[in-house]
PDB file of N, CA and C in Angstrom:
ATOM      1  N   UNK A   1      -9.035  13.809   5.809  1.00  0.00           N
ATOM      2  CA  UNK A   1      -7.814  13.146   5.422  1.00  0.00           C
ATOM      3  C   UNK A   1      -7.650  11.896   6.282  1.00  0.00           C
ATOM      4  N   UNK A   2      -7.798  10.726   5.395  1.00  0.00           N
ATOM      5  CA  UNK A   2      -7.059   9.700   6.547  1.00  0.00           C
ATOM      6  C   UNK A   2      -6.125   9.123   5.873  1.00  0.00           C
ATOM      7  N   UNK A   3      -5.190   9.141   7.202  1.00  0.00           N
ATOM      8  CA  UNK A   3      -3.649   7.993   7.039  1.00  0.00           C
ATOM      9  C   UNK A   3      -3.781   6.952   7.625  1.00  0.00           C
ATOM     10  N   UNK A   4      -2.928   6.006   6.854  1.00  0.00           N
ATOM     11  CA  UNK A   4      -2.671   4.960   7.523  1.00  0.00           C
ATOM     12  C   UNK A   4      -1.755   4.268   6.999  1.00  0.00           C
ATOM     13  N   UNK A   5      -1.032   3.010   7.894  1.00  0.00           N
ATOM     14  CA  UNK A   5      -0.062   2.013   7.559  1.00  0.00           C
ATOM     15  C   UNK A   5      -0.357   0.864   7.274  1.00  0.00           C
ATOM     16  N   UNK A   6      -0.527   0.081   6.541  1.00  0.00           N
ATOM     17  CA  UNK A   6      -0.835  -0.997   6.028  1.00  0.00           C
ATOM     18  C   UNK A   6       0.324  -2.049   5.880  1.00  0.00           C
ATOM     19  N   UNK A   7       0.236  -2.883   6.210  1.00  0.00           N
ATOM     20  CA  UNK A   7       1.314  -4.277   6.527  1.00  0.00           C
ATOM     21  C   UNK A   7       0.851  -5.466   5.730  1.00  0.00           C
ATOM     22  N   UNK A   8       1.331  -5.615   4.711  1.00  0.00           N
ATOM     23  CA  UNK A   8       0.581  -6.590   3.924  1.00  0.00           C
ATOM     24  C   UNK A   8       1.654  -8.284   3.664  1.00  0.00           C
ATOM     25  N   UNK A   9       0.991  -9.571   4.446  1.00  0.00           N
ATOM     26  CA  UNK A   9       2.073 -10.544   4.335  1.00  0.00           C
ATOM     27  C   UNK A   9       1.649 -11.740   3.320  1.00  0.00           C
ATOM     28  N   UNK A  10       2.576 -12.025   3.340  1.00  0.00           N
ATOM     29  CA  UNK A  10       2.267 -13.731   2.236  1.00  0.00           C
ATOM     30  C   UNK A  10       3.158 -13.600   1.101  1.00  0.00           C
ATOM     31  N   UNK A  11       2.534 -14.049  -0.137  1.00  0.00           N
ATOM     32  CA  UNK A  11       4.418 -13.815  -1.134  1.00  0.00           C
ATOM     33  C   UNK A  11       3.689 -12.605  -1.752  1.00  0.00           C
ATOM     34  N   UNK A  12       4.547 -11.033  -1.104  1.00  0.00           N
ATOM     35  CA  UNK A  12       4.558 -10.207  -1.464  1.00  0.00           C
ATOM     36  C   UNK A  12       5.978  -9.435  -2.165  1.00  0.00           C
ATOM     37  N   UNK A  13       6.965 -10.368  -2.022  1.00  0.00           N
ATOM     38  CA  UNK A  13       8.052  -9.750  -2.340  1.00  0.00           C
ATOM     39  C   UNK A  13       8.657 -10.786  -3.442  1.00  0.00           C
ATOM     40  N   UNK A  14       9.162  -9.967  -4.693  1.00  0.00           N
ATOM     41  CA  UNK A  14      10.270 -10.491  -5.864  1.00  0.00           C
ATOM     42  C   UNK A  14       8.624 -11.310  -7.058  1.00  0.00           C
ATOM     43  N   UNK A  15       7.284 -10.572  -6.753  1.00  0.00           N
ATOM     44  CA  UNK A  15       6.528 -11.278  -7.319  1.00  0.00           C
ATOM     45  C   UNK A  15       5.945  -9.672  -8.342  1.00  0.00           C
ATOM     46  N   UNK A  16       6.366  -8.243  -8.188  1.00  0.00           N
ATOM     47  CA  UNK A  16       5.823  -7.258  -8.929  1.00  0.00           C
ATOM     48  C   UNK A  16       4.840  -6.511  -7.693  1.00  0.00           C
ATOM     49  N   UNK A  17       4.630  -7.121  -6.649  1.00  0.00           N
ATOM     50  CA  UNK A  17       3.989  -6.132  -5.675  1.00  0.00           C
ATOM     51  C   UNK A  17       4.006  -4.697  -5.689  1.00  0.00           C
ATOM     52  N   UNK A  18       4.957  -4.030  -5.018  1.00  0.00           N
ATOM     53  CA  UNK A  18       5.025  -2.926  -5.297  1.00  0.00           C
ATOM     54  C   UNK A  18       5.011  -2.252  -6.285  1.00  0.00           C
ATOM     55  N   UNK A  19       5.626  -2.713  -7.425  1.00  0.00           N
ATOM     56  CA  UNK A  19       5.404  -1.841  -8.515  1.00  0.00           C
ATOM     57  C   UNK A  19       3.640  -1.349  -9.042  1.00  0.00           C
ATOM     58  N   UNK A  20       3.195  -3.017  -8.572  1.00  0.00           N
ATOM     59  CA  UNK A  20       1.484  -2.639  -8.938  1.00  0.00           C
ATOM     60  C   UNK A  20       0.944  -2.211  -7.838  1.00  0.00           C
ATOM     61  N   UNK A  21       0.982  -1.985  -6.325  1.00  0.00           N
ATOM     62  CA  UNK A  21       0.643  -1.299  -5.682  1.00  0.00           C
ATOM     63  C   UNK A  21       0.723   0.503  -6.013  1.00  0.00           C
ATOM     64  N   UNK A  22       1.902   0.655  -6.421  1.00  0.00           N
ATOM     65  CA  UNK A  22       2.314   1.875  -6.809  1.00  0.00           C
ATOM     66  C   UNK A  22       1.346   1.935  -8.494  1.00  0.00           C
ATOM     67  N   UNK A  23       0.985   1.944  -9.111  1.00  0.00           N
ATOM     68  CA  UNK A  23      -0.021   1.518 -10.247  1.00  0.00           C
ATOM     69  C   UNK A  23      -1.327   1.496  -9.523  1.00  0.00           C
ATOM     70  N   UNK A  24      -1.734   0.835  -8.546  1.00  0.00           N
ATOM     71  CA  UNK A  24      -3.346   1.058  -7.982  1.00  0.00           C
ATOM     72  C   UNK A  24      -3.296   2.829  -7.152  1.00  0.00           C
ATOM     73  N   UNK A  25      -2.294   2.782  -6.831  1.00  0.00           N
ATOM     74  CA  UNK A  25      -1.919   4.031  -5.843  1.00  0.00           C
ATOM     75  C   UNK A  25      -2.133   5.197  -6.864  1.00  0.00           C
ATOM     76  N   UNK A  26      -1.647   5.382  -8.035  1.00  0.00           N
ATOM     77  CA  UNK A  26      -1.666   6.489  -9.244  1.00  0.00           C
ATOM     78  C   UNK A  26      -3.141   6.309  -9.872  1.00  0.00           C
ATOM     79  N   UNK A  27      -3.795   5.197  -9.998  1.00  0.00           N
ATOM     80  CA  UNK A  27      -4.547   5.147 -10.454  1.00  0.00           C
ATOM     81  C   UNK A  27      -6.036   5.786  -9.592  1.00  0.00           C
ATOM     82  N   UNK A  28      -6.058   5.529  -8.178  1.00  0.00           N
ATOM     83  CA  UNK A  28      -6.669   5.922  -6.945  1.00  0.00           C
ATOM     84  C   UNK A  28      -6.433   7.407  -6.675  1.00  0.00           C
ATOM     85  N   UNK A  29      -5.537   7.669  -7.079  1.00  0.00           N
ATOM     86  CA  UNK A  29      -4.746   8.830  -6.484  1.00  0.00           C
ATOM     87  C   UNK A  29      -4.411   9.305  -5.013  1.00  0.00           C
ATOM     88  N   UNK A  30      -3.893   8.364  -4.677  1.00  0.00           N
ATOM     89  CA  UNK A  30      -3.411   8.407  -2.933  1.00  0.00           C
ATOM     90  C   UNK A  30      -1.816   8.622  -2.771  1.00  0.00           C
ATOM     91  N   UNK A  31      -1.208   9.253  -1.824  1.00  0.00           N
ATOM     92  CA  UNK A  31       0.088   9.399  -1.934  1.00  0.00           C
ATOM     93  C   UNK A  31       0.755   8.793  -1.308  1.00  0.00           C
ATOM     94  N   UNK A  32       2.125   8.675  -0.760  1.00  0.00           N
ATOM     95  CA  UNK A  32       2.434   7.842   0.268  1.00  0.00           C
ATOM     96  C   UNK A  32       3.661   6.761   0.037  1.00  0.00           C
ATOM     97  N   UNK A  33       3.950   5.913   0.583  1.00  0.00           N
ATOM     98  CA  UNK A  33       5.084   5.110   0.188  1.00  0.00           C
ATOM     99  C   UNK A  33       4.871   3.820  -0.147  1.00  0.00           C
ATOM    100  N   UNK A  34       5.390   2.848  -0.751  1.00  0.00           N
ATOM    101  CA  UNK A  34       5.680   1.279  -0.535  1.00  0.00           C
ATOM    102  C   UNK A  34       6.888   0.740  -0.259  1.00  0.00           C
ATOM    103  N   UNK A  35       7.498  -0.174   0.736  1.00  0.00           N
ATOM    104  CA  UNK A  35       8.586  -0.907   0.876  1.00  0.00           C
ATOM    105  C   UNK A  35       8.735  -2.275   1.128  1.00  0.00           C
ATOM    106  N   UNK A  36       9.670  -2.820   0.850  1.00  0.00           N
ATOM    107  CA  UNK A  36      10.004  -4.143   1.281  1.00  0.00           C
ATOM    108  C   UNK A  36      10.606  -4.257   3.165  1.00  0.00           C
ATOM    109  N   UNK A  37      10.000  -5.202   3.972  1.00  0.00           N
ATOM    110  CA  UNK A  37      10.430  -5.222   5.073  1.00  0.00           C
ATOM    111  C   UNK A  37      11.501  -6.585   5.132  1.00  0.00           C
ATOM    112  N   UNK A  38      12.403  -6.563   5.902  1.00  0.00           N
ATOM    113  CA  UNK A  38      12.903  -7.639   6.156  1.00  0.00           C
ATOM    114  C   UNK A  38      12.517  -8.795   6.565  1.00  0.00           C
ATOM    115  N   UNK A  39      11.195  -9.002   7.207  1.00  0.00           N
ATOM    116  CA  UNK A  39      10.112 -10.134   7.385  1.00  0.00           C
ATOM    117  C   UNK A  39      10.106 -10.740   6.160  1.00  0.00           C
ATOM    118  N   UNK A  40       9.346 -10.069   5.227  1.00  0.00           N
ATOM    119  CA  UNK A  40       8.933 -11.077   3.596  1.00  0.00           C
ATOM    120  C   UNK A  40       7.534 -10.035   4.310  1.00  0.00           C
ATOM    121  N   UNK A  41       7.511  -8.682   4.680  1.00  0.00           N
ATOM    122  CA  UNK A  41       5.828  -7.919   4.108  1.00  0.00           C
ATOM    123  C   UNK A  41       6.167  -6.945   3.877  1.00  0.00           C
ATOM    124  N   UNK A  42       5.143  -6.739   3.128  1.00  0.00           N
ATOM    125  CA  UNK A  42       5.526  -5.098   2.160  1.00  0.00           C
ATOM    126  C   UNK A  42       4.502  -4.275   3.450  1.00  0.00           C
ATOM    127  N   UNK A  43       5.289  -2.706   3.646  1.00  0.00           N
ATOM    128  CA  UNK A  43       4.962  -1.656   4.153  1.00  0.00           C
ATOM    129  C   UNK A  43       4.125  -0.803   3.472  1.00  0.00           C
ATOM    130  N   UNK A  44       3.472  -0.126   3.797  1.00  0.00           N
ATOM    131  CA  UNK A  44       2.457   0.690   2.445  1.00  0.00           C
ATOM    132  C   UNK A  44       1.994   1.495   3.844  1.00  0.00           C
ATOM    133  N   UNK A  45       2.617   2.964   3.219  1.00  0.00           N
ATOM    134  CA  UNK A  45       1.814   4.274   3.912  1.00  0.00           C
ATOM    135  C   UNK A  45       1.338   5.288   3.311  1.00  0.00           C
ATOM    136  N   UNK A  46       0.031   5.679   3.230  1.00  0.00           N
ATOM    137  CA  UNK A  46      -0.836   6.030   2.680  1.00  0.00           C
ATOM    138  C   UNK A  46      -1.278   7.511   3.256  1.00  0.00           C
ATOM    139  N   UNK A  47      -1.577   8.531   2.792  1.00  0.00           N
ATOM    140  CA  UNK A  47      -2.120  10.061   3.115  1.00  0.00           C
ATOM    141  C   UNK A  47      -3.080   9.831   1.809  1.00  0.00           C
ATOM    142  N   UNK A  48      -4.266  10.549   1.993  1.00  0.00           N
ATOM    143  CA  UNK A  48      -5.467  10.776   1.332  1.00  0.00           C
ATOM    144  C   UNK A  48      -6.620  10.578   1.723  1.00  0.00           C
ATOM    145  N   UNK A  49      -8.043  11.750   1.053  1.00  0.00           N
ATOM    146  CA  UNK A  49      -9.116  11.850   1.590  1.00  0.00           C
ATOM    147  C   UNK A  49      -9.395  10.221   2.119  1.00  0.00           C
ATOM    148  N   UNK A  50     -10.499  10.193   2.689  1.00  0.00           N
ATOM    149  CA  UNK A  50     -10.942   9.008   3.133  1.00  0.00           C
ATOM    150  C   UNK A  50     -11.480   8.000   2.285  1.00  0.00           C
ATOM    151  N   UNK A  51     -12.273   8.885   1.246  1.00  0.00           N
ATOM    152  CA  UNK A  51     -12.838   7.679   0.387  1.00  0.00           C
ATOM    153  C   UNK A  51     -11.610   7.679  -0.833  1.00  0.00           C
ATOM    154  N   UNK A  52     -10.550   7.829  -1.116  1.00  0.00           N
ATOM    155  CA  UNK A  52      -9.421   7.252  -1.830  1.00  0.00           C
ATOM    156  C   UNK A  52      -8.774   6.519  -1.044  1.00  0.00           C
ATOM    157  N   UNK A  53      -8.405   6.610   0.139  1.00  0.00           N
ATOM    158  CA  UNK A  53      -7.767   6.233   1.099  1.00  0.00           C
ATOM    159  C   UNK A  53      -8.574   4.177   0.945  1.00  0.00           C
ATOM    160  N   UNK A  54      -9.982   4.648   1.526  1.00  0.00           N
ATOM    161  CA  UNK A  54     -10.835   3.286   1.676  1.00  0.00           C
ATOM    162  C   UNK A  54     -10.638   2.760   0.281  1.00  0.00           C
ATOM    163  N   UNK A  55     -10.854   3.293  -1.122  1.00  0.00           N
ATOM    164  CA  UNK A  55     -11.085   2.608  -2.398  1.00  0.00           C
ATOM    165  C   UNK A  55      -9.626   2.068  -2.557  1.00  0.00           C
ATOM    166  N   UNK A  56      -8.484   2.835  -2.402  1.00  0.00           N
ATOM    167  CA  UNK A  56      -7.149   2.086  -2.412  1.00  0.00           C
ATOM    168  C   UNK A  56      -6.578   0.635  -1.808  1.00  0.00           C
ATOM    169  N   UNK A  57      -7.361   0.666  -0.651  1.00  0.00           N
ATOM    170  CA  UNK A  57      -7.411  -0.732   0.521  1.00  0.00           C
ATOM    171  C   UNK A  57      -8.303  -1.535  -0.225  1.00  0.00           C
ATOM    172  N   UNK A  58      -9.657  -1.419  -0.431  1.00  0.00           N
ATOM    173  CA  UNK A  58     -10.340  -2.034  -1.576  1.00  0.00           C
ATOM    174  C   UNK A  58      -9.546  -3.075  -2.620  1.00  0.00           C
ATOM    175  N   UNK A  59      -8.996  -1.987  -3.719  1.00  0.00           N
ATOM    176  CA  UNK A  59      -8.266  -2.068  -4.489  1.00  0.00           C
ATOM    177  C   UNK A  59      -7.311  -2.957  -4.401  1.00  0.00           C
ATOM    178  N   UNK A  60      -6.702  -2.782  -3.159  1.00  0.00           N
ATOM    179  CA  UNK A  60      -5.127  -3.663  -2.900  1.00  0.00           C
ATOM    180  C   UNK A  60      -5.608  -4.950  -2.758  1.00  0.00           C
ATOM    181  N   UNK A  61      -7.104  -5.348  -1.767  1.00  0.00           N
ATOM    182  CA  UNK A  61      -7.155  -6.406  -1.395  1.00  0.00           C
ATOM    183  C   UNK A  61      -7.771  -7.143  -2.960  1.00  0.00           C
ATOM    184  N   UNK A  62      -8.110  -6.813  -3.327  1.00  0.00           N
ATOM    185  CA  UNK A  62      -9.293  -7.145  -4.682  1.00  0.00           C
ATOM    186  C   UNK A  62      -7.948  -7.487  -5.980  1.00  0.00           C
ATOM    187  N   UNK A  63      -7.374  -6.458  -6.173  1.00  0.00           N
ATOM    188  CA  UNK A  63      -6.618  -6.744  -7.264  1.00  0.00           C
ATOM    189  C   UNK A  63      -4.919  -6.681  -6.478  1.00  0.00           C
ATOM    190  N   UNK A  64      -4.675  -8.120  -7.206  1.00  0.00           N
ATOM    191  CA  UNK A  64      -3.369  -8.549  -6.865  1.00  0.00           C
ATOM    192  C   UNK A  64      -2.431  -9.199  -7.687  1.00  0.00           C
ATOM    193  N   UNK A  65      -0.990  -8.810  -7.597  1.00  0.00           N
ATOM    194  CA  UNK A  65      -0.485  -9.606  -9.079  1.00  0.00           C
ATOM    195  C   UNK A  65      -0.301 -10.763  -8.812  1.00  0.00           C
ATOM    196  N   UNK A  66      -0.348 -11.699 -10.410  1.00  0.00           N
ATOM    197  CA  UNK A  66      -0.862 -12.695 -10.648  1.00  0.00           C
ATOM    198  C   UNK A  66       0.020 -13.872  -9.649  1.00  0.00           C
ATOM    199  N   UNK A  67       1.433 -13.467  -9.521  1.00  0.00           N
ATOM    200  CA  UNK A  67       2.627 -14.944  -8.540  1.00  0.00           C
ATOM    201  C   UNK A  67       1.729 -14.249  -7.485  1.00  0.00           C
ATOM    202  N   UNK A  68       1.429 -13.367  -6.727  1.00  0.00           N
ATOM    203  CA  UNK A  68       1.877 -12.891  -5.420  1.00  0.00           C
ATOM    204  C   UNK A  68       0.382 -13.790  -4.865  1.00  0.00           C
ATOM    205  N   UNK A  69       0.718 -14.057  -3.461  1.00  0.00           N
ATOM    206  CA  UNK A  69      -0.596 -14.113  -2.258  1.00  0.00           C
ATOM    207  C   UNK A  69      -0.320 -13.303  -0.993  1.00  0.00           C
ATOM    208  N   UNK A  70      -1.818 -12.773  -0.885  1.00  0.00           N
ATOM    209  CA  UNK A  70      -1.790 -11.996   0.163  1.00  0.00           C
ATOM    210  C   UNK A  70      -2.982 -12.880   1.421  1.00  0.00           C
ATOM    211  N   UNK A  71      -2.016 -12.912   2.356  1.00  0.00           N
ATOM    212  CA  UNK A  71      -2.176 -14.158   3.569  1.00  0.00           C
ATOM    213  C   UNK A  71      -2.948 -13.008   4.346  1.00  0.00           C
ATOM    214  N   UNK A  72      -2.540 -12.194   4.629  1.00  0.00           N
ATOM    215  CA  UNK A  72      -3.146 -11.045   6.127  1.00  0.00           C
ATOM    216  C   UNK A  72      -2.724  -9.658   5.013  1.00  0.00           C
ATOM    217  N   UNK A  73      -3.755  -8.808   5.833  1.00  0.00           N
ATOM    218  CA  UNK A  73      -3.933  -6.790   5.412  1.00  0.00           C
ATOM    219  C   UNK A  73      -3.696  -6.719   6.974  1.00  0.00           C
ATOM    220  N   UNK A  74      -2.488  -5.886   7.915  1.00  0.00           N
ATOM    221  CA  UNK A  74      -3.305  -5.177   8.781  1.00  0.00           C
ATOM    222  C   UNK A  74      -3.348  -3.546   8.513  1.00  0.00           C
ATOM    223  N   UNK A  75      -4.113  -2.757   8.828  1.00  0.00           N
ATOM    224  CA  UNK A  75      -4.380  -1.410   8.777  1.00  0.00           C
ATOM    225  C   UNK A  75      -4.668  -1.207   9.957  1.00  0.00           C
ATOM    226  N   UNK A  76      -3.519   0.094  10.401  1.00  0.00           N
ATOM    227  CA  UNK A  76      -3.534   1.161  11.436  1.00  0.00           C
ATOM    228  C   UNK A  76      -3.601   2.601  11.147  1.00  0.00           C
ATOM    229  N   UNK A  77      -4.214   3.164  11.314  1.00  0.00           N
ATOM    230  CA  UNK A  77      -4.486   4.615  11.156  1.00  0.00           C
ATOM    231  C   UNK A  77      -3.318   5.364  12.207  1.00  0.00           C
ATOM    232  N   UNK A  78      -2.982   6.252  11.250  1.00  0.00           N
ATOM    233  CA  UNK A  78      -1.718   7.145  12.007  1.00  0.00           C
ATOM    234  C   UNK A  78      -1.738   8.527  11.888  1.00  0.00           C
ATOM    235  N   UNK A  79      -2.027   9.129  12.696  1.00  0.00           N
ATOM    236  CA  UNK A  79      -2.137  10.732  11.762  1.00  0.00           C
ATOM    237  C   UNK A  79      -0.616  11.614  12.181  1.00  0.00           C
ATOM    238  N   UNK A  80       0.077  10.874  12.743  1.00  0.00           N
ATOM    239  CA  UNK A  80       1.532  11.421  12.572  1.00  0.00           C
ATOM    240  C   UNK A  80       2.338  11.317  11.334  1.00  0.00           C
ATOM    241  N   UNK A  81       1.496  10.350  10.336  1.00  0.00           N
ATOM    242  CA  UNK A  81       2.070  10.198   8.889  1.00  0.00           C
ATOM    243  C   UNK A  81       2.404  11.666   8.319  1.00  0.00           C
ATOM    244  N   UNK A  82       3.776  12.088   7.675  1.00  0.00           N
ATOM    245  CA  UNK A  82       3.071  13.446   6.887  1.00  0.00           C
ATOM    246  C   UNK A  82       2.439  13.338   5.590  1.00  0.00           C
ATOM    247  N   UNK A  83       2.332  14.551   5.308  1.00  0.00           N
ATOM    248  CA  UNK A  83       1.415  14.475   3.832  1.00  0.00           C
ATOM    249  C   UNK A  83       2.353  14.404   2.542  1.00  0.00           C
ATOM    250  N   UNK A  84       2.293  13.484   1.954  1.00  0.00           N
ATOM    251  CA  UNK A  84       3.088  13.056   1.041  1.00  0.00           C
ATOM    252  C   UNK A  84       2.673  14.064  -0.552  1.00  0.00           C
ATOM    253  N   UNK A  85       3.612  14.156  -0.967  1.00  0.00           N
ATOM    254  CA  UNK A  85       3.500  14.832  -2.364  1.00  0.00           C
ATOM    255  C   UNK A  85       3.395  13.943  -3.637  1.00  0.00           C
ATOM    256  N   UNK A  86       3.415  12.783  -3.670  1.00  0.00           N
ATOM    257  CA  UNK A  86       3.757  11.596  -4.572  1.00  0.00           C
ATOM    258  C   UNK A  86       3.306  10.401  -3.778  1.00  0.00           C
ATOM    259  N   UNK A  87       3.284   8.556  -4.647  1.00  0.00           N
ATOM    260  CA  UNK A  87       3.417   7.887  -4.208  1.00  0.00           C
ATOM    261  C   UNK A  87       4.951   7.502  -4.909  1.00  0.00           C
ATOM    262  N   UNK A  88       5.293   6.777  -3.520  1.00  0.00           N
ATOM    263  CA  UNK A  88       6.616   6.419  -4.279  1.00  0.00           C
ATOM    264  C   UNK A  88       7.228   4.543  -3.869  1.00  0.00           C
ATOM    265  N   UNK A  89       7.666   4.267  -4.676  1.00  0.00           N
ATOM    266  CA  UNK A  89       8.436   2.944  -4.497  1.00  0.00           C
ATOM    267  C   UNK A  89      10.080   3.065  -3.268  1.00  0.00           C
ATOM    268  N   UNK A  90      10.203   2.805  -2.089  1.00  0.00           N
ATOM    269  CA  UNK A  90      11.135   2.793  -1.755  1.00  0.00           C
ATOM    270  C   UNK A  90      12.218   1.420  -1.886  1.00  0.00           C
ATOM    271  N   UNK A  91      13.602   1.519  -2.212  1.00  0.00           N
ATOM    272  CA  UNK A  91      13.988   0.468  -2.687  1.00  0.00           C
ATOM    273  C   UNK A  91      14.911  -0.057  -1.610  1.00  0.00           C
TER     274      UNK A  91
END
């Protein structure tokens, strides 16, 4: 199982981000959250095997919606994350 937190900046917010993060996330099948931060970067925490976990990060960086740019990914591994039952959009 790996977790991790992912911090993703540039125009990620009011462009459909999350909703299609949450769409690569169902499609991957990884669980976990997405949010908007008060900076202008979306939060993304992630529980799942490793290779969904890696193909999801893949995924995020590779496919992106069409307004949005993504300037910086950072990824930290956390294993205090818990194990999520869903991915979900936090609003």
């Amino acid at each position: 199982m790996k977790k991790v937190v992912i911090t993703v900046q540039g125009r990620v917010q009011g462009v459909g981000f999350r909703y299609h993060t949450k769409l690569l996330a169902d499609k991957v099948d990884v669980t976990g959250t997405v949010e908007n931060q008060i900076d202008g970067s979306v939060l993304i925490k992630v529980s799942a095997p490793t290779d969904k976990t890696d193909s999801f990060i893949d995924s995020l960086e590779k496919n992106r919606p069409p307004f949005s740019r993504i300037d910086s990914i950072h990824i930290v591994e956390n294993n205090d994350l818990p194990d999520f039952s869903s991915f979900k959009v936090i609003h």
